[in-house]
Protein backbone atom coordinates (compact mmCIF):
# COMPACT_ATOMS: atom_id res chain seq x y z
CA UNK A 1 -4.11 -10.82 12.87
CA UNK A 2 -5.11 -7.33 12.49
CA UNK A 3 -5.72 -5.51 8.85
CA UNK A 4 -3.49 -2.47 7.89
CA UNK A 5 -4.73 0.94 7.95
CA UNK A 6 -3.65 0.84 4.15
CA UNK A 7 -5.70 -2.17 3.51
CA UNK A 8 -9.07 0.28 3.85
CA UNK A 9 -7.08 3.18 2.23
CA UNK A 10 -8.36 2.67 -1.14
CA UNK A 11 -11.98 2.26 0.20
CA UNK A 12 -11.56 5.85 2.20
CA UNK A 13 -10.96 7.38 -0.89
CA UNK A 14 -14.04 6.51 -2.47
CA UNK A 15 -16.19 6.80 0.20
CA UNK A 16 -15.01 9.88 1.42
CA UNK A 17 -13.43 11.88 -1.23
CA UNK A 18 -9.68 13.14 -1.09
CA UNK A 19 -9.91 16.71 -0.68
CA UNK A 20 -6.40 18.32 -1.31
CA UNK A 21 -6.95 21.95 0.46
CA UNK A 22 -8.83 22.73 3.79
CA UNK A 23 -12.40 22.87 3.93
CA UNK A 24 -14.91 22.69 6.71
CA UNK A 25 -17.25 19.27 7.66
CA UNK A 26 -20.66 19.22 8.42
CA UNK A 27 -20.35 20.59 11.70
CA UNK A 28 -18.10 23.21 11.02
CA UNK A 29 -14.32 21.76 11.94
CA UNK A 30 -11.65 22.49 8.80
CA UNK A 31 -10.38 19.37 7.68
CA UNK A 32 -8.53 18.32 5.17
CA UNK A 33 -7.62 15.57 2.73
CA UNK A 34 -9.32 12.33 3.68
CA UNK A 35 -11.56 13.55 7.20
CA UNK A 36 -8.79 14.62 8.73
CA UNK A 37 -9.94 17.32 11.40
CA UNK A 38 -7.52 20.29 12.04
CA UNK A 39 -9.09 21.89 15.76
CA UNK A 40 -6.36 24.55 15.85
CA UNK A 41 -3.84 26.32 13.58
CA UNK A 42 -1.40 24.97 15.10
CA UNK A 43 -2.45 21.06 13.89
CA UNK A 44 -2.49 22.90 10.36
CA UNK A 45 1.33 23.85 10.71
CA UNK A 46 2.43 20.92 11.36
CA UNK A 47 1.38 19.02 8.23
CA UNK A 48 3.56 20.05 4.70
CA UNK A 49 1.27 22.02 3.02
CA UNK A 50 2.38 23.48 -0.12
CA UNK A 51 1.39 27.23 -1.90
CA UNK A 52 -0.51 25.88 -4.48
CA UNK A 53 -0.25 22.17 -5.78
CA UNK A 54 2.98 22.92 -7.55
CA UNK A 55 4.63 25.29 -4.96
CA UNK A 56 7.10 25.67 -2.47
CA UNK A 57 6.50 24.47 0.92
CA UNK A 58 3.58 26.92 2.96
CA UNK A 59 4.41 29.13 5.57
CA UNK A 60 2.88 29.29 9.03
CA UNK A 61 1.81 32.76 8.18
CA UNK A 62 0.22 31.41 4.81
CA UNK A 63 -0.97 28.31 6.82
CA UNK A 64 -2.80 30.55 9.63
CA UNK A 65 -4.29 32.92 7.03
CA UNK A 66 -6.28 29.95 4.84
CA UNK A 67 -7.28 28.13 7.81
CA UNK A 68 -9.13 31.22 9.16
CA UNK A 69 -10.34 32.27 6.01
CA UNK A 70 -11.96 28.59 5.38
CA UNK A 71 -13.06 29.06 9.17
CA UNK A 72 -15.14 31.54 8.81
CA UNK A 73 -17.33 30.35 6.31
CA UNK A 74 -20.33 28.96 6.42
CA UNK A 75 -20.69 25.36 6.60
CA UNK A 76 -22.26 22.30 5.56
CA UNK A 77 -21.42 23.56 1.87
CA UNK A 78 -19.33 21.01 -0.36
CA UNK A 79 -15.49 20.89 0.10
CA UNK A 80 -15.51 22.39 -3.60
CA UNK A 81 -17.27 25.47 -2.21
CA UNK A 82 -14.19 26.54 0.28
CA UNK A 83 -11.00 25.76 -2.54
CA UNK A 84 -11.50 29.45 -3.56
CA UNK A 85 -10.47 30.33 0.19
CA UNK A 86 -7.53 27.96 0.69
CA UNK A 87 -4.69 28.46 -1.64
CA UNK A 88 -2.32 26.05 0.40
CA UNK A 89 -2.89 22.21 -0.84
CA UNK A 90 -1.69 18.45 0.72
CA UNK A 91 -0.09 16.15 -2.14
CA UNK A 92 -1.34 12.95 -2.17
CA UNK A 93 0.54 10.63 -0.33
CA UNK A 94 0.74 13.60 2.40
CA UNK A 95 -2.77 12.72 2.52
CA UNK A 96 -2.46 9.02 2.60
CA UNK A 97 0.28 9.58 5.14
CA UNK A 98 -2.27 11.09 7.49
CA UNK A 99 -5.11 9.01 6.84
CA UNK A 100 -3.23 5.79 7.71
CA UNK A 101 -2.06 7.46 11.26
CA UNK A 102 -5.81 8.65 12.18
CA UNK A 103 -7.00 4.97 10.83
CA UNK A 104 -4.06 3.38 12.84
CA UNK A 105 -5.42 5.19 15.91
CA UNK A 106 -8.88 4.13 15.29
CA UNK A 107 -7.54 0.32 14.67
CA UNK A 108 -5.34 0.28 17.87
CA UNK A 109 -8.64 1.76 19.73
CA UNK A 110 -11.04 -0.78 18.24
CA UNK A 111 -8.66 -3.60 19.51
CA UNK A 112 -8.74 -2.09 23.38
CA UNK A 113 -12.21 -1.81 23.13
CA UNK A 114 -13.02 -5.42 21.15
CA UNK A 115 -10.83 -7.53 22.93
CA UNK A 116 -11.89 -10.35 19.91
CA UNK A 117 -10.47 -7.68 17.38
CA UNK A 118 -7.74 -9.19 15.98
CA UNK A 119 -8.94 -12.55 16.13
CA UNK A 120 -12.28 -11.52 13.82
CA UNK A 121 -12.04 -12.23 10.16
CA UNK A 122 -10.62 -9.35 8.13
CA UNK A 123 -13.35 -8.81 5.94
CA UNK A 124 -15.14 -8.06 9.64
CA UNK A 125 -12.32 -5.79 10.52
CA UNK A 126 -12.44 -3.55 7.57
CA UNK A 127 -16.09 -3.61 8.13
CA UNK A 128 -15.54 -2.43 11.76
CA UNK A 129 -12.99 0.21 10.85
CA UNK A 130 -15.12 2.00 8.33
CA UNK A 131 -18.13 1.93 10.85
CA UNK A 132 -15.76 3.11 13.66
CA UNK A 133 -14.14 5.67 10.78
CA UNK A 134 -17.60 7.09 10.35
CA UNK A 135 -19.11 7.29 13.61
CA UNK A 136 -15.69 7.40 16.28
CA UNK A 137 -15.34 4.34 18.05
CA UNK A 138 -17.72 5.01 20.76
CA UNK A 139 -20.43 5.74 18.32
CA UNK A 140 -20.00 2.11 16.83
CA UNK A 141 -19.79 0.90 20.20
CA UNK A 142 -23.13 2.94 21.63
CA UNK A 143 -25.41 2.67 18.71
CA UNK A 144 -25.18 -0.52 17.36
CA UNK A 145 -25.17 -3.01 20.11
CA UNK A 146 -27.74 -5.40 18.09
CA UNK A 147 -24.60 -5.62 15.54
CA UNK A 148 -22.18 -5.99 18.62
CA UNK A 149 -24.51 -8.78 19.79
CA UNK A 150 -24.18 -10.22 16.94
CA UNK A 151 -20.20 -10.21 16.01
CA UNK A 152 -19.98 -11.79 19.84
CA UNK A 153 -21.81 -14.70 18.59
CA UNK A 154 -19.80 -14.50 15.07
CA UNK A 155 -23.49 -14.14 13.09
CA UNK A 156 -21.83 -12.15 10.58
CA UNK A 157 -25.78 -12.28 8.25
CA UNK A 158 -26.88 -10.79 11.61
CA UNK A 159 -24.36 -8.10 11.64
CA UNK A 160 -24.88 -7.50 8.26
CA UNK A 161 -28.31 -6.44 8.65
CA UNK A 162 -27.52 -4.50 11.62
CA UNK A 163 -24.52 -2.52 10.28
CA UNK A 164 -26.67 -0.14 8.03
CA UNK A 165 -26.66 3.77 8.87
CA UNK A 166 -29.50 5.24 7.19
CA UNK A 167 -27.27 8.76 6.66
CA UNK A 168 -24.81 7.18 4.45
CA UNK A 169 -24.87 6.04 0.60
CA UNK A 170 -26.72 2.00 -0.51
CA UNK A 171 -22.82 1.96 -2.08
CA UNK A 172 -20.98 2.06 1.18
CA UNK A 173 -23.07 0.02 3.47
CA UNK A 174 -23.44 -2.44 0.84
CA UNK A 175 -19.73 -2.44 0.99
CA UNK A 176 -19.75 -3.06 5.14
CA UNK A 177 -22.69 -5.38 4.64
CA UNK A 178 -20.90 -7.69 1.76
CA UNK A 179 -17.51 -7.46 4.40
CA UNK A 180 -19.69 -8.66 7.43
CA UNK A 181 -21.10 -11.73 5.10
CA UNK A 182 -17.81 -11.95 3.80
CA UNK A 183 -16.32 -12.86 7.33
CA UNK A 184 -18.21 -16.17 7.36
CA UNK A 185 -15.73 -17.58 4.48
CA UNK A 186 -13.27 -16.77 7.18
């Protein structure tokens, strides 16, 4: 049976922050709340932004202007650094909203492309959805086929060990690692 979306919410949120107003990611895209990337204006509009976290609902005019402001600043700064350009904010469960979508996406495309998806353990799943979170789906499935090798075969020590991303935090892949071991217990 496949994990909920909402199951790993609570683990998004401290691994990647909840970041209320836009901001840009390391490579430049604004995003907001938890990863969420906005490639045009037009995804901005469509989410209920408020002026301000107290405020009346955003306009698209008020929308537009903050996302290009944000846009045109440099990036690979904090999401901090860019508040003082974005005066439109997400609430919270706006943000949760969101992140459970994208992550429903990214479960739905984990199970096409590991047809033994729902059938792994869920500690393996949640393990599999934050790697696939992090690095897209075809990252997982490109640069860790050691890992791969080893969830085919259900060695879930194996996969441990071959989970790690040297770019992340010893918090969070301890996390993925203790999931993969986890998955033994069933």
């Amino acid at each position: 049976m496949r994990i909920t979306a909402a199951a790993y919410l609570p683990f998004a949120r401290d691994f990647e922050g909840s970041v209320p107003h836009l901001y840009l990611d390391t490579v430049g895209v604004v995003t907001v709340g938890i990863g969420h990337a906005l490639e045009s204006v037009e995804e901005a509009t469509d989410l209920p932004f408020t002026a301000g976290p107290h405020g009346p609902k955003a306009s698209a005019a008020q929308i537009e202007a903050d996302y290009l402001r944000v846009k045109a600043q440099p990036k690979g700064r904090t999401a901090g650094f860019y508040r003082r350009f974005s005066q439109i904010v997400l609430a919270d469960a706006a943000i949760a909203d969101l992140f459970v979508a994208d992550a429903d996406d990214v479960l739905a495309d984990l199970a096409r492309r590991i047809p033994e998806f729902d059938t792994l353990p869920a500690p393996a799943q949640l393990a599999l959805l934050d790697l696939a979170l992090n690095l897209g789906v075809r990252g997982l499935l490109e640069g860790f086929p050691r890992m791969l090798g080893c969830l085919a075969r259900r060695h879930w020590a194996g996969c441990a060990t071959e989970s790690r991303r040297p770019q992340l935090g010893d918090a969070r892949n301890r996390q993925v690692a203790a999931w993969l071991r986890a998955a033994a217990s069933g």
